[in-house]
N, C-alpha and C. Protein backbone atom coordinates (compact mmCIF):
# COMPACT_ATOMS: atom_id res chain seq x y z
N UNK A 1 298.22 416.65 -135.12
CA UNK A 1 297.35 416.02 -136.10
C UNK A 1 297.12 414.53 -135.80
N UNK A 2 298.17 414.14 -135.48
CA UNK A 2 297.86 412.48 -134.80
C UNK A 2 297.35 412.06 -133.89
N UNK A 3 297.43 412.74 -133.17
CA UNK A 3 296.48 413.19 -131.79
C UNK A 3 295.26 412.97 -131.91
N UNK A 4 294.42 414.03 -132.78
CA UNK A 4 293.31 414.33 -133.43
C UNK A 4 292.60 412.85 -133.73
N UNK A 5 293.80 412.71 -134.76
CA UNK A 5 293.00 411.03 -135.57
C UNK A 5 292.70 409.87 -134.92
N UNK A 6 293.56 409.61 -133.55
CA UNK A 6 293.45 408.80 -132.50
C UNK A 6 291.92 408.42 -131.42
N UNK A 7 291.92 410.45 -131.69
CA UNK A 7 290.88 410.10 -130.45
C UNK A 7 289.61 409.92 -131.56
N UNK A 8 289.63 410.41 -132.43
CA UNK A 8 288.29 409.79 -133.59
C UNK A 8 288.05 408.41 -133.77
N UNK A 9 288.80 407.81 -133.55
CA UNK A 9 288.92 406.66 -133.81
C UNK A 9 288.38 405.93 -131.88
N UNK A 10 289.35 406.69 -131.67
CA UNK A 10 288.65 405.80 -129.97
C UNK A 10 287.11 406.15 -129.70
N UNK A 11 286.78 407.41 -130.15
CA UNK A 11 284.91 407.75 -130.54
C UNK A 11 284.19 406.92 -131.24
N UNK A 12 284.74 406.24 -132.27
CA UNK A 12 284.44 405.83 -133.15
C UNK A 12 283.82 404.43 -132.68
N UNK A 13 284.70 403.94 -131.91
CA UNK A 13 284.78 402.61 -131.08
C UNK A 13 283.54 402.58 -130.12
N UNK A 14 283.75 403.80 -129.25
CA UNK A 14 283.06 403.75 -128.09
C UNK A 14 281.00 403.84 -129.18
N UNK A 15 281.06 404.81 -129.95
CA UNK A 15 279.59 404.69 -130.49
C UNK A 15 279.41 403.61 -131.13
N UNK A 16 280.08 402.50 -131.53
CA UNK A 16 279.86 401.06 -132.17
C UNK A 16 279.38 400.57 -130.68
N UNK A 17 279.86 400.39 -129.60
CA UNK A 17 279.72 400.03 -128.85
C UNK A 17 278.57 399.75 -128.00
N UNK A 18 278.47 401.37 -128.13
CA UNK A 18 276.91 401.93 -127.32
C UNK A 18 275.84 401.49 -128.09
N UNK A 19 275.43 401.38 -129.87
CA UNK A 19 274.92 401.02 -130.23
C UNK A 19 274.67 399.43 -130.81
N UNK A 20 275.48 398.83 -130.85
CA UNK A 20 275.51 397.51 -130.90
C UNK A 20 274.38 396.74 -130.30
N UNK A 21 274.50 396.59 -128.89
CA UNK A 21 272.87 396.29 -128.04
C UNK A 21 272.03 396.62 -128.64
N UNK A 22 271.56 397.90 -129.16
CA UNK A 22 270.32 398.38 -129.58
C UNK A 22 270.02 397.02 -131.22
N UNK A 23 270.84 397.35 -131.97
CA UNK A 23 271.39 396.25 -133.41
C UNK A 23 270.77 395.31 -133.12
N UNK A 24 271.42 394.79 -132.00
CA UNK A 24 271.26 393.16 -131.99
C UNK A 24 269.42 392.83 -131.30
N UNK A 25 269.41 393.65 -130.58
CA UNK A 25 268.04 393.31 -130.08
C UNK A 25 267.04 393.57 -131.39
N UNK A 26 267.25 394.66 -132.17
CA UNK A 26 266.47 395.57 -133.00
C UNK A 26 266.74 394.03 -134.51
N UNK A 27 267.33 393.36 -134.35
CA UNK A 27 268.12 392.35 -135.43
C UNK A 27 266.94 391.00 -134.63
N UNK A 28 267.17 390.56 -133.17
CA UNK A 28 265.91 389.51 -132.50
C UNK A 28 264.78 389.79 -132.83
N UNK A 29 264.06 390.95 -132.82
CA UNK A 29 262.93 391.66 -132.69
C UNK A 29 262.31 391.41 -134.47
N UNK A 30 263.14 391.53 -135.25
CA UNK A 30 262.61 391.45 -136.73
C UNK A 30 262.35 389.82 -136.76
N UNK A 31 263.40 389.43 -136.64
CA UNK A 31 263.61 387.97 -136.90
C UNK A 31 262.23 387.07 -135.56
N UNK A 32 262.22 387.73 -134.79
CA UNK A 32 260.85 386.79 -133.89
C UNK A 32 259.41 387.51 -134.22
N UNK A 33 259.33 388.75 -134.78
CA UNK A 33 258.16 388.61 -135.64
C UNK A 33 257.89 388.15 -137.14
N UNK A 34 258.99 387.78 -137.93
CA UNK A 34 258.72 386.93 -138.87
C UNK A 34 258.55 385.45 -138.33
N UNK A 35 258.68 384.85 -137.49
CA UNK A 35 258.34 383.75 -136.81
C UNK A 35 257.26 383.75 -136.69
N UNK A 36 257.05 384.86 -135.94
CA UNK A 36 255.39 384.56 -135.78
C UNK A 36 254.26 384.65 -136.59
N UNK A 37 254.50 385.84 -137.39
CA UNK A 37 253.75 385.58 -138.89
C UNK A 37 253.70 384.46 -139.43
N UNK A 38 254.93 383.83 -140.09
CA UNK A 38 255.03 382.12 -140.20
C UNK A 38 253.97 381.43 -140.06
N UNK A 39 254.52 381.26 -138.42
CA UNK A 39 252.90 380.44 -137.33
C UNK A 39 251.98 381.01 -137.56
N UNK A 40 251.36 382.38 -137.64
CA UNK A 40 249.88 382.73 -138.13
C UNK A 40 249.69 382.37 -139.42
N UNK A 41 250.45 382.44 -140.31
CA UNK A 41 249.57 382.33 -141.66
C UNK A 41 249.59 380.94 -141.71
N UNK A 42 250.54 379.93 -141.48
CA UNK A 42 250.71 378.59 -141.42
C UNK A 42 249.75 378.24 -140.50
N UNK A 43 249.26 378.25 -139.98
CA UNK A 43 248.09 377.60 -138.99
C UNK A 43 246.57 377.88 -139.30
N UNK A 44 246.35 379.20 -139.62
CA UNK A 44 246.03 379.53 -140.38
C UNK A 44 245.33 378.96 -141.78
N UNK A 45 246.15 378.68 -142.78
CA UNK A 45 246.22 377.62 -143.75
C UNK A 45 245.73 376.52 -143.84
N UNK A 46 246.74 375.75 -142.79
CA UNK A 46 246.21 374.45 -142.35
C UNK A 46 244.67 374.16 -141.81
N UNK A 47 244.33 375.27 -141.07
CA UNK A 47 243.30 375.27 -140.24
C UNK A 47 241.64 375.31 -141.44
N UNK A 48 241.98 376.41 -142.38
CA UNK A 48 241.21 376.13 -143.51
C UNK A 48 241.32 375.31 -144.53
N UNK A 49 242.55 374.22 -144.48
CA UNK A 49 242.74 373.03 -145.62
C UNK A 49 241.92 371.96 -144.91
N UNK A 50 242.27 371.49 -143.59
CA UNK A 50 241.32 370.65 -143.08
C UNK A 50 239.75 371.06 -142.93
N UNK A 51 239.75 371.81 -142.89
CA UNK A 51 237.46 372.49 -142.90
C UNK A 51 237.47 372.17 -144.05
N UNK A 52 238.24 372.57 -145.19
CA UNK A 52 237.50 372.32 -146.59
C UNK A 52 237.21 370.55 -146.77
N UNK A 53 238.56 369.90 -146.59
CA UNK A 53 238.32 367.98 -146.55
C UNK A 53 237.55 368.19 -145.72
N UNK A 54 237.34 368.33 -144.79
CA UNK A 54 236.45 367.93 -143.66
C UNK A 54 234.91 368.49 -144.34
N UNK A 55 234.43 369.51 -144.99
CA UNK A 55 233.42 369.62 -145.14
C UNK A 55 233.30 368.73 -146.73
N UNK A 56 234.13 368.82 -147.26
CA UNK A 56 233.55 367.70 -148.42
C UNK A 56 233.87 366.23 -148.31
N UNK A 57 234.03 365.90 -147.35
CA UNK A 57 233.59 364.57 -146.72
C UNK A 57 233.12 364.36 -145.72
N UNK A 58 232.04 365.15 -145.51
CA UNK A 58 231.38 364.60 -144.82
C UNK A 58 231.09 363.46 -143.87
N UNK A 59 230.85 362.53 -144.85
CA UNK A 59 230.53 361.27 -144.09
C UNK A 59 231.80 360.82 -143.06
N UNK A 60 233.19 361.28 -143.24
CA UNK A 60 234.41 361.15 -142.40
C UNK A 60 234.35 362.14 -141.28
N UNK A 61 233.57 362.92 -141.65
CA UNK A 61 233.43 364.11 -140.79
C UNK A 61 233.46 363.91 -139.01
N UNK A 62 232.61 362.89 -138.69
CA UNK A 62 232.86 362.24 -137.19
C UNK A 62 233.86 361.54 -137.12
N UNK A 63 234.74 361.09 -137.89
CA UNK A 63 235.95 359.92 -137.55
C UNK A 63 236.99 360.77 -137.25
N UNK A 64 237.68 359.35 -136.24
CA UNK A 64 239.27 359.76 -136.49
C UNK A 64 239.70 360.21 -137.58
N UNK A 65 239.82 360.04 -138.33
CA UNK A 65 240.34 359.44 -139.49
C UNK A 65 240.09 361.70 -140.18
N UNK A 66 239.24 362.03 -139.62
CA UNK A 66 239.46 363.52 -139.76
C UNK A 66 240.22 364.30 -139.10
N UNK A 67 240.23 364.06 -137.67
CA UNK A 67 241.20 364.70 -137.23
C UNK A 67 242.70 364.56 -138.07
N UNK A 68 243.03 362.69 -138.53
CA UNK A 68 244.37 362.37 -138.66
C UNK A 68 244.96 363.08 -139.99
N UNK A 69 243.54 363.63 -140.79
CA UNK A 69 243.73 364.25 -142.31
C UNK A 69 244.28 365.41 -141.89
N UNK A 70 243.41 366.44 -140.83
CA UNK A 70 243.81 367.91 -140.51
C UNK A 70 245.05 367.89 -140.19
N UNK A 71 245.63 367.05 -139.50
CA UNK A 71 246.86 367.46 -138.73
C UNK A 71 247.90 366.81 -139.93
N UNK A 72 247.79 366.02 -140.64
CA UNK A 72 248.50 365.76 -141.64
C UNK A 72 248.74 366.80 -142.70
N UNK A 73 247.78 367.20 -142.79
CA UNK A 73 247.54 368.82 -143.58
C UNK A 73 248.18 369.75 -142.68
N UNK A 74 247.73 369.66 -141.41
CA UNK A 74 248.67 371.08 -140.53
C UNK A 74 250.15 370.70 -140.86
N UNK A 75 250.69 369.44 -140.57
CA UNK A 75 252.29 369.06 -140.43
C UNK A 75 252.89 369.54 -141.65
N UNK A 76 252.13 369.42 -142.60
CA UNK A 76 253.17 369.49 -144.23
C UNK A 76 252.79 371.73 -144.17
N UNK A 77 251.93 371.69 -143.70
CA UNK A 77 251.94 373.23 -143.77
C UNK A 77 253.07 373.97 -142.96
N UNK A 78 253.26 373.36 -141.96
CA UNK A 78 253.89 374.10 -140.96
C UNK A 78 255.06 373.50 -140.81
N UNK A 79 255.93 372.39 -141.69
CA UNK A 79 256.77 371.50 -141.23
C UNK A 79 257.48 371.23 -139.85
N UNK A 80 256.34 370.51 -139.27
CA UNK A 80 256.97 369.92 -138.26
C UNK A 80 256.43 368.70 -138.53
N UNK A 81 257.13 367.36 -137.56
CA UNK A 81 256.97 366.29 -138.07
C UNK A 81 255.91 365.53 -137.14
N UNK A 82 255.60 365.87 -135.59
CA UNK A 82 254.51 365.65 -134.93
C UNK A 82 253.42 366.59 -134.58
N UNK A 83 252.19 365.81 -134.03
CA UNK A 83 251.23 366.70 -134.58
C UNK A 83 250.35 365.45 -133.14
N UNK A 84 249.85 366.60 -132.13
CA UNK A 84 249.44 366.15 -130.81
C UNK A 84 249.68 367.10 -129.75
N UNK A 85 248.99 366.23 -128.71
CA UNK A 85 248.76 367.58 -127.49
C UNK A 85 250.33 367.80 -126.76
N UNK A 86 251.43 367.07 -127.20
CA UNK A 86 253.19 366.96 -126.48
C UNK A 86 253.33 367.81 -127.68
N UNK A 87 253.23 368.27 -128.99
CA UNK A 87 254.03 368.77 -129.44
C UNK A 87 254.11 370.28 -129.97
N UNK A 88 254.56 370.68 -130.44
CA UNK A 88 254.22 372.02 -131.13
C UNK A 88 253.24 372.28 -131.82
N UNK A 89 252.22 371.42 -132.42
CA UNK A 89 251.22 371.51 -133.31
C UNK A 89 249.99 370.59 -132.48
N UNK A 90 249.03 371.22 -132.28
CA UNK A 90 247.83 370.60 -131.69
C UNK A 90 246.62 370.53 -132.53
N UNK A 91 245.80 369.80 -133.48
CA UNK A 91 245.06 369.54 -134.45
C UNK A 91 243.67 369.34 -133.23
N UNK A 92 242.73 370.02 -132.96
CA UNK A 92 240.87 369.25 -132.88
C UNK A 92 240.02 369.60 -133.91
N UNK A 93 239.18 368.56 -134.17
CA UNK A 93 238.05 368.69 -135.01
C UNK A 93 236.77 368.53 -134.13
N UNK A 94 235.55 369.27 -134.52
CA UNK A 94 234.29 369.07 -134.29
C UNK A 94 233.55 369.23 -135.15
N UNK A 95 232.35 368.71 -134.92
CA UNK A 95 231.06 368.76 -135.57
C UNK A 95 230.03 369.80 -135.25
N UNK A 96 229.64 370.80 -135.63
CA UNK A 96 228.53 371.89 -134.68
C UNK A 96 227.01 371.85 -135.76
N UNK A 97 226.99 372.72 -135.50
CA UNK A 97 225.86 373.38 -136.77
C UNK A 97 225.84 374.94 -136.47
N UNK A 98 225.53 375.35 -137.81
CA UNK A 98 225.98 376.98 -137.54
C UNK A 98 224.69 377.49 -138.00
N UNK A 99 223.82 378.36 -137.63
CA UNK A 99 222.52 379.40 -138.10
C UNK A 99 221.54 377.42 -138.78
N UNK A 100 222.31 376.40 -138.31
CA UNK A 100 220.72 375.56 -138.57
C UNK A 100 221.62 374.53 -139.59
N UNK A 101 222.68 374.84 -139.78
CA UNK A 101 223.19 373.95 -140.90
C UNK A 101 224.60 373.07 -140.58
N UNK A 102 224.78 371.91 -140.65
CA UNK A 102 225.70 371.32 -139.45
C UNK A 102 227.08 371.60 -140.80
N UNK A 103 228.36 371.44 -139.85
CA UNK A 103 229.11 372.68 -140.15
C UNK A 103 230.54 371.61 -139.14
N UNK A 104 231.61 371.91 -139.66
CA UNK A 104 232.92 371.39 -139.50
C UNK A 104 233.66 372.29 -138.69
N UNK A 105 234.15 372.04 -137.52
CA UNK A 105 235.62 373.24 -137.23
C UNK A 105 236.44 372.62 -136.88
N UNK A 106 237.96 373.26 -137.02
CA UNK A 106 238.89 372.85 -137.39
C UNK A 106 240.28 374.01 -136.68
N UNK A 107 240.64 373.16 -135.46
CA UNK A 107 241.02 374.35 -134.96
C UNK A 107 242.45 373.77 -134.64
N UNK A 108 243.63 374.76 -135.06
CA UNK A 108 245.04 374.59 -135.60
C UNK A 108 245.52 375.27 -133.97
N UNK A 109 246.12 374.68 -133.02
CA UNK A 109 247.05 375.40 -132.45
C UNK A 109 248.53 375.32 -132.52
N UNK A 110 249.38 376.23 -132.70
CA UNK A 110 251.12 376.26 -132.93
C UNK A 110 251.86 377.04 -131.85
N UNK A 111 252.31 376.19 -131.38
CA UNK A 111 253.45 377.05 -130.32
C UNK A 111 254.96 377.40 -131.28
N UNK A 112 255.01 379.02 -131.58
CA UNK A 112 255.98 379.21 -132.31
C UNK A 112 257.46 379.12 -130.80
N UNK A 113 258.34 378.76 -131.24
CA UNK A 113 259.79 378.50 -130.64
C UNK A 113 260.51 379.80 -130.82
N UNK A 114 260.58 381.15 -130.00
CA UNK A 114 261.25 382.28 -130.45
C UNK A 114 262.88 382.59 -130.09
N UNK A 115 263.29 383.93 -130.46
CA UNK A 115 264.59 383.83 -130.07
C UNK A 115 264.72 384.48 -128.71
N UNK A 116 263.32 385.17 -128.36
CA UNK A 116 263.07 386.09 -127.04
C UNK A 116 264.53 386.03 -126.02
N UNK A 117 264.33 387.39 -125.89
CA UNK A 117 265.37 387.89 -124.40
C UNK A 117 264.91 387.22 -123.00
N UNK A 118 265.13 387.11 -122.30
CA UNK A 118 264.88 386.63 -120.71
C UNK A 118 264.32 387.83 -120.44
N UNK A 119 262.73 387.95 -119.67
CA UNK A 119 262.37 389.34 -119.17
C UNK A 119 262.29 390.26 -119.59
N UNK A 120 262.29 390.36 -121.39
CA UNK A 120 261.99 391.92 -122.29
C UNK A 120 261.04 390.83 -123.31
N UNK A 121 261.94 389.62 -124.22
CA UNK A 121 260.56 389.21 -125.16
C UNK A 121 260.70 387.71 -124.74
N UNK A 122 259.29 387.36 -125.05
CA UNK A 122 258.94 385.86 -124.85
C UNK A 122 259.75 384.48 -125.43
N UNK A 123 260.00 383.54 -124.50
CA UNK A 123 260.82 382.44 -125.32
C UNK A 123 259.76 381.63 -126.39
N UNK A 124 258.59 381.37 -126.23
CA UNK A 124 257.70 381.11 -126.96
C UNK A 124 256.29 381.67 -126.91
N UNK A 125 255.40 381.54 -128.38
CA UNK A 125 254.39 382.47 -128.14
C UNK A 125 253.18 380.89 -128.81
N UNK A 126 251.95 381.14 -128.24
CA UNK A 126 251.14 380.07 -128.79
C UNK A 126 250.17 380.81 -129.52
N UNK A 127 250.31 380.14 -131.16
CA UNK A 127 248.87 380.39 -131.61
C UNK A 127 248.12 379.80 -132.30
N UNK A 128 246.44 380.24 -132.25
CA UNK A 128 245.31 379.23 -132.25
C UNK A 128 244.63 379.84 -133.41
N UNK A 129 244.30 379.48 -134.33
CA UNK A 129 243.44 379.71 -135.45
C UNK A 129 242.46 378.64 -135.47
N UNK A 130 240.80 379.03 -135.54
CA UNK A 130 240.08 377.90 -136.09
C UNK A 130 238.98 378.49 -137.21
N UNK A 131 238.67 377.34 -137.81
CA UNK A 131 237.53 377.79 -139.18
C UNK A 131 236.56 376.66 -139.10
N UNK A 132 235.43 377.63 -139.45
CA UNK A 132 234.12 377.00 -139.11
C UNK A 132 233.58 376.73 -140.89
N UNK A 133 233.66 375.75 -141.65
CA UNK A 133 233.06 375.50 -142.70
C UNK A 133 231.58 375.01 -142.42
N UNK A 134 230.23 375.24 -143.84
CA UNK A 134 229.35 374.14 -143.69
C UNK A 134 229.71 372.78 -144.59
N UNK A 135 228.90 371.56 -143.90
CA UNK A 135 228.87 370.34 -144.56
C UNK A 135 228.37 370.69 -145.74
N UNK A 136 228.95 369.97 -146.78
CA UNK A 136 228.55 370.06 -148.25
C UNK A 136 227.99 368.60 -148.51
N UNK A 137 226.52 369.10 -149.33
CA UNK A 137 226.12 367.70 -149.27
C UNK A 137 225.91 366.77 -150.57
């Protein structure tokens, strides 16, 4: 009978074992697509908070001073604390016109920081959201 209970137990061990790897990857894998969702809806966000200032001011609409709003708006969305082409958060604004009517975009890029494996998932993933508002006059 003791016999018996021993080797259940050494089974017991060996299938914790075998499955563990699977856990832990299957445990990275949840946790680096909530990351990335994060970065999509957060960029996202940001990307349509700056078109909206940007289209109801207009007259700022060509300045610096728009870009420095968007990315101020991207930073508090996405908390990070820089906001430029070195960092994790990349803010451009333009001016277009869309079907005849001149028009704001506002384009958010985020390099999310993941927990990725070496050679199965990515150490980082980049993403770009932009929104095209019209000028409100």
């Amino acid at each position: 009978m003791a016999h018996r209970l021993r080797s259940r137990r050494g089974s017991s061990i060996i299938e914790v074992g075998l499955m563990l790897p699977w856990l832990v990857f299957s445990f990275m894998a949840v946790i680096d697509f909530g990351l990335c969702i994060y970065g999509l809806i957060g960029a996202q966000d940001a990307a349509r908070i700056g078109a909206v200032w940007g289209s109801a001011n207009s007259t700022n609409a060509n300045s610096s001073g728009f870009t420095s709003t968007a990315c101020t708006y991207a930073k508090a969305e996405l908390s990070v604390t820089t906001c430029g082409a070195t960092g994790p958060l990349n803010v451009t604004t333009a001016t277009s016109t869309v079907g005849g009517l001149p028009a704001v975009k506002v384009t958010v890029t985020y390099n999310v920081n993941l927990l990725g494996i070496p050679l199965i998932m990515p150490q980082s993933l980049s993403i770009s959201r932009a929104v095209v508002l019209p000028i409100r006059n």
